[in-house]
Structure formats: C-alpha cells, structure tokens
C-alpha atoms as a PDB file:
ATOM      1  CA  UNK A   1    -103.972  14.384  55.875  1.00  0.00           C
ATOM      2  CA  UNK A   2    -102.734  11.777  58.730  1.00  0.00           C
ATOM      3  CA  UNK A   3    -101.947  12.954  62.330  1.00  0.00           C
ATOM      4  CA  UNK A   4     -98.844  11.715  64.413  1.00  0.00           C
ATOM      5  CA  UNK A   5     -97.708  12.208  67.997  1.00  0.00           C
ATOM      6  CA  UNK A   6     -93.956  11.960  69.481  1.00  0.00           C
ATOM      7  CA  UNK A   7     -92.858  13.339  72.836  1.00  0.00           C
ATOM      8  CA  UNK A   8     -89.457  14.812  74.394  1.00  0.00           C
ATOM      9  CA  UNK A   9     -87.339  16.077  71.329  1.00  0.00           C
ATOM     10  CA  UNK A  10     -84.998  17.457  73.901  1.00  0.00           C
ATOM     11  CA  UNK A  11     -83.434  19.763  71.366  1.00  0.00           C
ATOM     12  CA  UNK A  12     -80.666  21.423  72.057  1.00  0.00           C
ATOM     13  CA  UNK A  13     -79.364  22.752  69.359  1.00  0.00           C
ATOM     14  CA  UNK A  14     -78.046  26.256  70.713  1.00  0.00           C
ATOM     15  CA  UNK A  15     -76.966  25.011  74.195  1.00  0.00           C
ATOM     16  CA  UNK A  16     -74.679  22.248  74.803  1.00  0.00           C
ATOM     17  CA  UNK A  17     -76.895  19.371  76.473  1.00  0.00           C
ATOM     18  CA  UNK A  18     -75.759  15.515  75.226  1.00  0.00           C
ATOM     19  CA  UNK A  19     -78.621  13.401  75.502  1.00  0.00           C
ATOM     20  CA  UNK A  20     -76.450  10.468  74.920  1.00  0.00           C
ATOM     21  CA  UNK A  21     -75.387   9.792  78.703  1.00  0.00           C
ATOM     22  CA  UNK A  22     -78.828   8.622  79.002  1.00  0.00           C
ATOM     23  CA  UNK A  23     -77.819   5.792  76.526  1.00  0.00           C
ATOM     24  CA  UNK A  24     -77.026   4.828  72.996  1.00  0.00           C
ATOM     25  CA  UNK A  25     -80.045   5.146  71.483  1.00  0.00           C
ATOM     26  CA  UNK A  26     -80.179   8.947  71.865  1.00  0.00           C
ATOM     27  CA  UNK A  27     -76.687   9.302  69.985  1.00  0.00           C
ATOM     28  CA  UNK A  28     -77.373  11.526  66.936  1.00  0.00           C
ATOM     29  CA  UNK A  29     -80.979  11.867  67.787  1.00  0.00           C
ATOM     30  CA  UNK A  30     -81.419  15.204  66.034  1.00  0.00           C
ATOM     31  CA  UNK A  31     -80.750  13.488  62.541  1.00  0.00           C
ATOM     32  CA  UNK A  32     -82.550  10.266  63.187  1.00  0.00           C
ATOM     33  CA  UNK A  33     -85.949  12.286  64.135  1.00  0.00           C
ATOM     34  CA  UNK A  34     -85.298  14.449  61.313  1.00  0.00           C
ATOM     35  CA  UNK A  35     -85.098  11.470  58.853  1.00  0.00           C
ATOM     36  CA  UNK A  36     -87.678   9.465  60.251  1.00  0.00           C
ATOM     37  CA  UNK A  37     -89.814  12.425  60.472  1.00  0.00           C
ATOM     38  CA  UNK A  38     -89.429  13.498  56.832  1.00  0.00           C
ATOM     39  CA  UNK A  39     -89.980  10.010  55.933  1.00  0.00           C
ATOM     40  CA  UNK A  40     -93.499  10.130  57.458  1.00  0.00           C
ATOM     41  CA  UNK A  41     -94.774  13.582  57.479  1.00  0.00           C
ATOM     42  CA  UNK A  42     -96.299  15.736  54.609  1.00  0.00           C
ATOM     43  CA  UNK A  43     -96.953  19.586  54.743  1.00  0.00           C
ATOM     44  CA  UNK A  44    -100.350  18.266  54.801  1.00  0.00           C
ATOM     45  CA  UNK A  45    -100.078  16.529  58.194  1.00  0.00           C
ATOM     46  CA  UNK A  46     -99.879  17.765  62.095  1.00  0.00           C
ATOM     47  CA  UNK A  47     -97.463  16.457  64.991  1.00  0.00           C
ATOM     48  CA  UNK A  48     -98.491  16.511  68.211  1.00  0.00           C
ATOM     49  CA  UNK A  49     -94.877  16.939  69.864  1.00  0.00           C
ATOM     50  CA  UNK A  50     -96.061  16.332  73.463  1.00  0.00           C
ATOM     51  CA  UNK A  51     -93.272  18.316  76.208  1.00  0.00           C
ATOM     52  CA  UNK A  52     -90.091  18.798  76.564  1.00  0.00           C
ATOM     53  CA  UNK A  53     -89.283  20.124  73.360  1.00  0.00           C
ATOM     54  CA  UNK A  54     -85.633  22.234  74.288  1.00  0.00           C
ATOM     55  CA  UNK A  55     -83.425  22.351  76.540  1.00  0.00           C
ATOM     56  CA  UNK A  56     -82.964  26.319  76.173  1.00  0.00           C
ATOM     57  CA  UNK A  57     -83.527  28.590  79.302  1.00  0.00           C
ATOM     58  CA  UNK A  58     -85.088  31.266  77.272  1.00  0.00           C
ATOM     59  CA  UNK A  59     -87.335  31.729  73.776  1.00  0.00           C
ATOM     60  CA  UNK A  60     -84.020  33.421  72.259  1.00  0.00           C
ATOM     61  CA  UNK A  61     -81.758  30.050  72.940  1.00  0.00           C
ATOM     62  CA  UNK A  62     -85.010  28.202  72.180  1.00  0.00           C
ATOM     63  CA  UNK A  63     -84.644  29.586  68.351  1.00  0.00           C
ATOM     64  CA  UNK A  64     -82.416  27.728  66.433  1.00  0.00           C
ATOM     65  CA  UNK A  65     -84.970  24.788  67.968  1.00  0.00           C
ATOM     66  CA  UNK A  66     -87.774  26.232  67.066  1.00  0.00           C
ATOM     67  CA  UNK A  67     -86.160  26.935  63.328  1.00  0.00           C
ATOM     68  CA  UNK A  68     -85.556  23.416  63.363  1.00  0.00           C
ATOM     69  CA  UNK A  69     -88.885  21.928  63.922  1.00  0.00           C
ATOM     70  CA  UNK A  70     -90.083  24.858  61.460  1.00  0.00           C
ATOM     71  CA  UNK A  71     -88.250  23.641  58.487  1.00  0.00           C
ATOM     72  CA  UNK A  72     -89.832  20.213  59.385  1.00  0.00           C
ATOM     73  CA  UNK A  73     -93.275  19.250  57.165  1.00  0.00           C
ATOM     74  CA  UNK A  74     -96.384  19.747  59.131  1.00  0.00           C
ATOM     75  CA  UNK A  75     -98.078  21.617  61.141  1.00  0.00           C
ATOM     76  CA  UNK A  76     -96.515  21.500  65.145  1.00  0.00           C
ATOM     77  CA  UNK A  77     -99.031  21.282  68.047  1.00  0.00           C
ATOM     78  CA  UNK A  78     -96.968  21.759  70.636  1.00  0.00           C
ATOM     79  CA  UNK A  79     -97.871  20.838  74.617  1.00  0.00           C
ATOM     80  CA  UNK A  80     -95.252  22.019  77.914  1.00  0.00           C
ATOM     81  CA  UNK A  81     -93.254  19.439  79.625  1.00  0.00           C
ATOM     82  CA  UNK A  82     -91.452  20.117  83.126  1.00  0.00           C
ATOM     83  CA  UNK A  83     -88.214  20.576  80.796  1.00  0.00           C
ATOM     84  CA  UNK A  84     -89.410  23.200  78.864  1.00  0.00           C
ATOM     85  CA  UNK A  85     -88.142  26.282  80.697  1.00  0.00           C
ATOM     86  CA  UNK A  86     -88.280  28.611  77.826  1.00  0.00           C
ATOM     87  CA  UNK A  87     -91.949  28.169  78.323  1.00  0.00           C
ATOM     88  CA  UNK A  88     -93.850  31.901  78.815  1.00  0.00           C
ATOM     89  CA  UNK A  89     -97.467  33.286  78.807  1.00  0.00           C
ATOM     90  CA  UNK A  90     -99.757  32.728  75.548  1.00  0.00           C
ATOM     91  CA  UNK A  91     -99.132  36.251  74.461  1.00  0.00           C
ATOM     92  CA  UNK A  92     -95.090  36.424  75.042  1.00  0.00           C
ATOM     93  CA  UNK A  93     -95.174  32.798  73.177  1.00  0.00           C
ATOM     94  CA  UNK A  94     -97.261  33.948  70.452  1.00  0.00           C
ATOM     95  CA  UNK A  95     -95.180  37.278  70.221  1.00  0.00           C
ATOM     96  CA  UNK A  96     -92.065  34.940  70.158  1.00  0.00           C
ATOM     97  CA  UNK A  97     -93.583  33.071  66.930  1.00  0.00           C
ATOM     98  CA  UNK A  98     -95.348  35.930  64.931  1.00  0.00           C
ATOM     99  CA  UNK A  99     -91.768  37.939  65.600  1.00  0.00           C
ATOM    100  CA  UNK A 100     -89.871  34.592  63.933  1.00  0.00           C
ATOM    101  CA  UNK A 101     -92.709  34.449  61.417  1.00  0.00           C
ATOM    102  CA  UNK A 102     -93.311  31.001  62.332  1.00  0.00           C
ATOM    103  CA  UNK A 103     -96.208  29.732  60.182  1.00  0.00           C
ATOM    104  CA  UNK A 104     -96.240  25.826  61.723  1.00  0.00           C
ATOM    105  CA  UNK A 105     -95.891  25.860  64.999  1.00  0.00           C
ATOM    106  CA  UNK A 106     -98.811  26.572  67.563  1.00  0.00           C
ATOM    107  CA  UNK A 107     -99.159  25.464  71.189  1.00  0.00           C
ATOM    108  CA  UNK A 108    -101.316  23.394  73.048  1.00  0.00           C
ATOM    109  CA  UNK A 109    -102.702  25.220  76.532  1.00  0.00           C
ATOM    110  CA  UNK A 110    -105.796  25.852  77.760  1.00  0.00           C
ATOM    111  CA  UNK A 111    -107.649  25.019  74.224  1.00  0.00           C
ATOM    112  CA  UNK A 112    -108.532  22.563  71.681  1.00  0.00           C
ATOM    113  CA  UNK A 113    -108.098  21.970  68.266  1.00  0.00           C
ATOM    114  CA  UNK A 114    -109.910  20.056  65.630  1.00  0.00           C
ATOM    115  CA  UNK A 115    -107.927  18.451  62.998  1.00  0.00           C
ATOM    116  CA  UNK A 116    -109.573  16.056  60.414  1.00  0.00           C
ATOM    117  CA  UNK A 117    -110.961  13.331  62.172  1.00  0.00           C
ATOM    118  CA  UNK A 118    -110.180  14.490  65.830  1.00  0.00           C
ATOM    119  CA  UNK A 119    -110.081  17.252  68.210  1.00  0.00           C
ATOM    120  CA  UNK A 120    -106.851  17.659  69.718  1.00  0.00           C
ATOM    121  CA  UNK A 121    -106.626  18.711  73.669  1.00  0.00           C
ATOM    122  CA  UNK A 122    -104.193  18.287  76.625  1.00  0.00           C
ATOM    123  CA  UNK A 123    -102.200  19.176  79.584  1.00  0.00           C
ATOM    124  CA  UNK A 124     -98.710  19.008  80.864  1.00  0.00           C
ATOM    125  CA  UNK A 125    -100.322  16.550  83.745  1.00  0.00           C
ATOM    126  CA  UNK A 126     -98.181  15.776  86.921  1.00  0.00           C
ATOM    127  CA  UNK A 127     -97.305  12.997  89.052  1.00  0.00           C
ATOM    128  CA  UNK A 128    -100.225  13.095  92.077  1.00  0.00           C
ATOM    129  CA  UNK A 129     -97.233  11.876  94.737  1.00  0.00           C
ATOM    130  CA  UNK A 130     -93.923  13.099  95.877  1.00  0.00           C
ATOM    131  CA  UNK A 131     -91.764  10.744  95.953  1.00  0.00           C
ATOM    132  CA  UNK A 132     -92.003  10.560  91.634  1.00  0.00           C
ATOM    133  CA  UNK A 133     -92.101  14.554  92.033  1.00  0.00           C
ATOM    134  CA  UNK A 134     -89.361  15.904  89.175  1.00  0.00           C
ATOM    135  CA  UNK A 135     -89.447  19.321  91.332  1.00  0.00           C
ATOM    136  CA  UNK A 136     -87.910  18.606  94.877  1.00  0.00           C
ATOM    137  CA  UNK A 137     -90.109  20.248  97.433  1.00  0.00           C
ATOM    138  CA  UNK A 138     -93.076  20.501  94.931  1.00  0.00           C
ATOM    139  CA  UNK A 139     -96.806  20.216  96.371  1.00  0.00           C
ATOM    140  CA  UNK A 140     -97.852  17.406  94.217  1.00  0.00           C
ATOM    141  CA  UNK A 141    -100.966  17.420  95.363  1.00  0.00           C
ATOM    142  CA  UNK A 142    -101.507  21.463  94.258  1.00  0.00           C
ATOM    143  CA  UNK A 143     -99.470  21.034  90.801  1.00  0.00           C
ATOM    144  CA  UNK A 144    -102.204  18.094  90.166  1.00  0.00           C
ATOM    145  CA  UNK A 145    -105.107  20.046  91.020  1.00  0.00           C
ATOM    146  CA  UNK A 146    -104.464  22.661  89.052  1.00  0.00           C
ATOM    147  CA  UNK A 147    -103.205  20.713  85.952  1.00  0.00           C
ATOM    148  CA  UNK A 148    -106.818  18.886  86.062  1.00  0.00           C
ATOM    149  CA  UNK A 149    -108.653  22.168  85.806  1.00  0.00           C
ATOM    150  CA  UNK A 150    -106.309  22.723  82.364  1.00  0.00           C
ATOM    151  CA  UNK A 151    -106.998  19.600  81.326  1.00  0.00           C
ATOM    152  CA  UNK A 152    -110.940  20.503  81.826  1.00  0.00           C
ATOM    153  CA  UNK A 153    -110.537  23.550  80.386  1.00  0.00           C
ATOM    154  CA  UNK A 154    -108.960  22.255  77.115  1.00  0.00           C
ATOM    155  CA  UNK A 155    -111.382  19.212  76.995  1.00  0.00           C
ATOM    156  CA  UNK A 156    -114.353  21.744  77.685  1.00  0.00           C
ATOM    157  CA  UNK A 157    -113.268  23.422  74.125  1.00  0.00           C
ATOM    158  CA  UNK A 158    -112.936  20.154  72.391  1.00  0.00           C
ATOM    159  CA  UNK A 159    -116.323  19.663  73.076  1.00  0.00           C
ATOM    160  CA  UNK A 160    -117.771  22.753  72.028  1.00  0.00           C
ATOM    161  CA  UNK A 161    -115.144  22.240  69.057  1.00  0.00           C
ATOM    162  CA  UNK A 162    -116.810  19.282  68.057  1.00  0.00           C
ATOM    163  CA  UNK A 163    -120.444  20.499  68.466  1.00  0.00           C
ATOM    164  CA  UNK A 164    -119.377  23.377  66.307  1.00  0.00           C
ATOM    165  CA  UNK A 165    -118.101  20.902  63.671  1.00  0.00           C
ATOM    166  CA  UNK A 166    -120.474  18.532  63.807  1.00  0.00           C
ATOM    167  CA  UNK A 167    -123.228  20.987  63.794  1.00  0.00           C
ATOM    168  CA  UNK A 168    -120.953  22.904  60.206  1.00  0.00           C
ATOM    169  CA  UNK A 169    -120.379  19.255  58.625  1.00  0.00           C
ATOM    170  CA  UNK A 170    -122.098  16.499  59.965  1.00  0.00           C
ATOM    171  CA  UNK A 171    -119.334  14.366  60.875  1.00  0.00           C
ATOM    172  CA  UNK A 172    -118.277  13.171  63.980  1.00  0.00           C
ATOM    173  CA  UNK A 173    -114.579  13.264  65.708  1.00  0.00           C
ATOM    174  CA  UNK A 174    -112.805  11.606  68.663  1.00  0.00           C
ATOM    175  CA  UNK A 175    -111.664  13.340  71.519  1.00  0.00           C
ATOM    176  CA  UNK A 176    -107.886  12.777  72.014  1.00  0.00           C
ATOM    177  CA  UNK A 177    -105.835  13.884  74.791  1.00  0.00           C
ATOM    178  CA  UNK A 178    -102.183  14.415  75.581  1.00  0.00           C
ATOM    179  CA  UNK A 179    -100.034  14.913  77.818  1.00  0.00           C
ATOM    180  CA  UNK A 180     -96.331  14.903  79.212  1.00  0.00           C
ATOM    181  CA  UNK A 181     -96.525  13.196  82.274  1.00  0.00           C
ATOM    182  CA  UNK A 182     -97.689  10.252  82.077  1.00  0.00           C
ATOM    183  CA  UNK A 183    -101.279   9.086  83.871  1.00  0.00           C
ATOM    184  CA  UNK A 184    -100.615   5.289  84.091  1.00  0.00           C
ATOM    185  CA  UNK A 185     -97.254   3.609  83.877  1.00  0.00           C
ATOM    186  CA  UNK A 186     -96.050   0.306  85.257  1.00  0.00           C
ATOM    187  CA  UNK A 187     -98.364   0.051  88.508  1.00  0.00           C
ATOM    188  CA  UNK A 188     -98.587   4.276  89.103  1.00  0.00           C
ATOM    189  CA  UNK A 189    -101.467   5.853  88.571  1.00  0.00           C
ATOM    190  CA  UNK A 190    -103.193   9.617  88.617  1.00  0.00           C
ATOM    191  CA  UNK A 191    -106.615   9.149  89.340  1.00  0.00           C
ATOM    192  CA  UNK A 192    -107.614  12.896  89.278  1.00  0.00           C
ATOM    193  CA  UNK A 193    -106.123  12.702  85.616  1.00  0.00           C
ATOM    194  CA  UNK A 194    -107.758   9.098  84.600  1.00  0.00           C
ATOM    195  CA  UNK A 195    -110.984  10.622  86.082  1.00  0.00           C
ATOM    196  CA  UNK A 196    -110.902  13.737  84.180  1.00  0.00           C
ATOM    197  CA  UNK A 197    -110.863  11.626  80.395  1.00  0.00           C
ATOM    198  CA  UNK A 198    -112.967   9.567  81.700  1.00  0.00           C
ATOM    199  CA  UNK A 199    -115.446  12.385  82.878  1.00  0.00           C
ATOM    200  CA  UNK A 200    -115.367  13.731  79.219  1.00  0.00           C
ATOM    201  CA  UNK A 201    -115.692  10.169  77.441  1.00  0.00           C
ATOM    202  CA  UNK A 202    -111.458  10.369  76.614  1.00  0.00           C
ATOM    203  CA  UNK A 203    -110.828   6.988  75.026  1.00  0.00           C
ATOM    204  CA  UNK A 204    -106.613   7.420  73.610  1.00  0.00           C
ATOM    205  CA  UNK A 205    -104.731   9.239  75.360  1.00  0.00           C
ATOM    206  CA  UNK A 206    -100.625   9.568  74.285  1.00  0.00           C
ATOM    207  CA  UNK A 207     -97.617  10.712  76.896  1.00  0.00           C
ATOM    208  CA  UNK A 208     -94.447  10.878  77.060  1.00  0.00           C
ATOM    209  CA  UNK A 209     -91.551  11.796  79.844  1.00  0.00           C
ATOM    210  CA  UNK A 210     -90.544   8.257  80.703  1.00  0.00           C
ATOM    211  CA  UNK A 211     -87.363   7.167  79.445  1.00  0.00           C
ATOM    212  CA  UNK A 212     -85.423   4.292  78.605  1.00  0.00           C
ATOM    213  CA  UNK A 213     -88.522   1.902  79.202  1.00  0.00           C
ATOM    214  CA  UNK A 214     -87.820   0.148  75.777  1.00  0.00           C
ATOM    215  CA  UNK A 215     -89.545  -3.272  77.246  1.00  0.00           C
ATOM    216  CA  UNK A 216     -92.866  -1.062  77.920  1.00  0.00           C
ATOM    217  CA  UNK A 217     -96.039  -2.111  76.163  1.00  0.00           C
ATOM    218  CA  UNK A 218     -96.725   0.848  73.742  1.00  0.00           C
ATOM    219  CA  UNK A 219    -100.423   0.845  74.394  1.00  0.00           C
ATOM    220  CA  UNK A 220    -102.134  -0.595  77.828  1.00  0.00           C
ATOM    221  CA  UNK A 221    -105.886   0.184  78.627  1.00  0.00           C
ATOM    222  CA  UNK A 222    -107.362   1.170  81.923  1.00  0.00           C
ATOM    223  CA  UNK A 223    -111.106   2.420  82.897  1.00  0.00           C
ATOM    224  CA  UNK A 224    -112.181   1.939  78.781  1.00  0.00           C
ATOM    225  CA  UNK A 225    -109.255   4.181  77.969  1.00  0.00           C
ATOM    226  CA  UNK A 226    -106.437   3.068  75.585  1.00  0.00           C
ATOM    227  CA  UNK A 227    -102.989   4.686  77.491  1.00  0.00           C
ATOM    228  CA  UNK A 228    -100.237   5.168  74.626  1.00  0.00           C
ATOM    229  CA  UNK A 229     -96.463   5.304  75.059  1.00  0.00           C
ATOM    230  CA  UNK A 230     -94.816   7.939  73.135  1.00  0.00           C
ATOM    231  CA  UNK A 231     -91.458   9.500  74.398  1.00  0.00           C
ATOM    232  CA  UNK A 232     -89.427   9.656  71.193  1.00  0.00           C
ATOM    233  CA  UNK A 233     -86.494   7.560  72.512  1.00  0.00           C
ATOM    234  CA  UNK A 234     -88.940   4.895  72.708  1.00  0.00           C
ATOM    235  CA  UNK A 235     -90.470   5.455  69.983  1.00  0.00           C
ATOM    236  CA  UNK A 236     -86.872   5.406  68.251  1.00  0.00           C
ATOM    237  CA  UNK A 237     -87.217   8.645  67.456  1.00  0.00           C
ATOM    238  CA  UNK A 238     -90.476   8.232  64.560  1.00  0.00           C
ATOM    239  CA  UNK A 239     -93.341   9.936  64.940  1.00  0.00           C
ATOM    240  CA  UNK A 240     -96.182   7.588  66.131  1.00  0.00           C
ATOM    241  CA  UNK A 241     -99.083   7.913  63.046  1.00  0.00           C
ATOM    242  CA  UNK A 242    -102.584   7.931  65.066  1.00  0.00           C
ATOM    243  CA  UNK A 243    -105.526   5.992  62.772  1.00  0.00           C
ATOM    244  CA  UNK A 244    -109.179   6.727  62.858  1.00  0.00           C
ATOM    245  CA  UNK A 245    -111.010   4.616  64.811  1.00  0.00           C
ATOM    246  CA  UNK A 246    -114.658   4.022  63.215  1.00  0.00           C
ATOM    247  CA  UNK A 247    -117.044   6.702  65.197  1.00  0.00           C
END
C-alpha cells in the first residue's frame, strides 16, 4: 500500500469557477487528475489532498465534489486551504460525510494518522507577513500563531501515534507533515512554522497553494528538512507517490 500527496484540486464541479484563466495547463483539469490519479492509485492506497479542495460556499454545493473524489481509489486525507469555504467544525464535517455515507474521505485537523510506514499530520499554515496575506486586513501575525499551536497539536498525536505503534509492532515510522501554505518558497520563509517541524524532528514536509511556478525545484531543503512542492497544477495534475526513506 503506497502513499501519495497532491494539493489544490479546486473542484468545482457544482458551481461555475474556470480554472483555466489561470493558464493552459488547468484546461480540463478534472479529467486529467482523474486519469492520472486512477493510473496511480489502488483502493489500497491513501492521498493526502493538501487544501483547497472546492470551490463551493457550502458542504451541499461541496457534494457533487466530494462524490467525485469518493468514486476515486483510495483512501482521502484531506487538510483546509484558505479556499475551502465549505469548511465547518469536526462534528458538522463528519455529520456531512456519515449523512453522504462517505467511506474514503476523512480530514486532517487537529490529529494524526498513521498509515504504513508514516504518521500523517498537518496544518493549513499561513503566511507570517502581510503583504503575501490572501485575506486583506488579516493579522498575520495572529492567523500564524494560532496555526502553529494546530500544527503542535497534530504533531503531538503523531508522536503518541507512533509510540503506540511502535510499542503494538515494533517498527518504526517517519513523521510527515503537510500543509497548504507553503513554509519556504523562493526566498520567503515562516520561521514559527520551520521551527515547529523542526521542534518535533519533521524531516519532509509537502505544500501546496502556489501556482503557476512550473520552473520551481520540486524539493529544496532548509534546517535538515526536505520542503516538497505539490500544488497539482505543478504537479500536472498526478498525485506525487511519497517513498520510504530507510528509518
């Protein structure tokens, strides 16, 4: 069983958003991530699908979305991007999937998974200054505080996750983080983010949110931690397979 990452689906499949004005490459999307991802993915598998997953206002217009990524192979981790408006408390989301009887899908907030040979944790993140703020007259400053005490939260359970595992089966996992916003990119950097993985021993981390950045290096590495590039526009819309790395 393998596990793959890709960011910003930016479905829209019950509202009419084109994604092609931001360029060619996002004309008839929906199909090319639904062949690539059928390509790659058993039922076996999991996708981290890291923010900005619809464009819908609400869980109801987020359905036919939802349906889609349903009928996909896999099991769905998904993780909120500042897109994601349909986005509600644990217990309305969870009433929104157990009503659809969604049996793939599960979200990514305040808690950790394990899966195979990793635990899986993460954060929607934020940009620490204004002037890359998507939210005009947001406190950056606040919105990055508080999304470093999710992140510690999450990262908190992957630890205990992987005590409990180890302690069940012997065998040791990686820590893996993501993210929407991105913590490093071209000369920015969060450093309450950065400091949080590294704090908890974080060596991958995978974001998304950036687009059109096709001559971006897909991996760079900063204070021992590896920094992947995973929008899905970038990624030409195939899910990015994440290998073991020897423990």
């Amino acid at each position: 069983m393998s596990l793959f990452v890709i960011g910003d689906t930016h479905l829209s499949l019950s509202t009419e958003k084109p994604m092609d004005i931001f360029g060619p490459r996002w004309r008839g999307y929906v199909e090319k991530l639904e062949t690539q991802w059928r390509e790659l993915v058993r039922d076996g598998d999991t996708v981290v699908v890291a923010g900005d997953i619809s464009w819908a206002m609400t869980t109801e217009e987020a359905k036919a979305d939802f349906d889609f990524l349903e009928a996909l192979p896999g099991q769905k981790i998904i993780l909120k991007g500042n897109h994601d408006y349909w986005w509600q408390t644990m217990a309305k989301l969870n009433a929104f999937l157990a009503k659809n009887e969604y049996k793939t899908i599960t979200f990514l907030h305040n808690n950790a998974y394990v899966c195979e040979d990793f635990i899986i944790c993460g954060s929607r993140g934020w940009y620490n200054d204004d002037k890359n703020t998507p939210m005009r007259g947001a406190d950056s400053e606040k919105i990055v505080a508080r999304e470093v005490v999710r992140l510690g939260i999450s990262l908190d359970e992957g630890l205990r996750l992987r005590e409990e595992a180890r302690a069940r089966d012997g065998k040791e996992r990686e820590m893996l983080a993501f993210l929407h916003f991105p913590p490093i990119f071209k000369g920015y950097m969060c450093d309450e983010i950065i400091m949080e993985l590294y704090k908890k021993e974080v060596s991958r981390c995978f974001f998304g949110h950036i687009h059109g950045s096709y001559d971006a290096p897909l991996k760079v590495n900063y204070a021992d931690i590896d920094f992947f590039f995973v929008s899905a526009d970038y990624l030409a819309f195939r899910p990015y397979k994440i290998e073991p790395k020897n423990m």
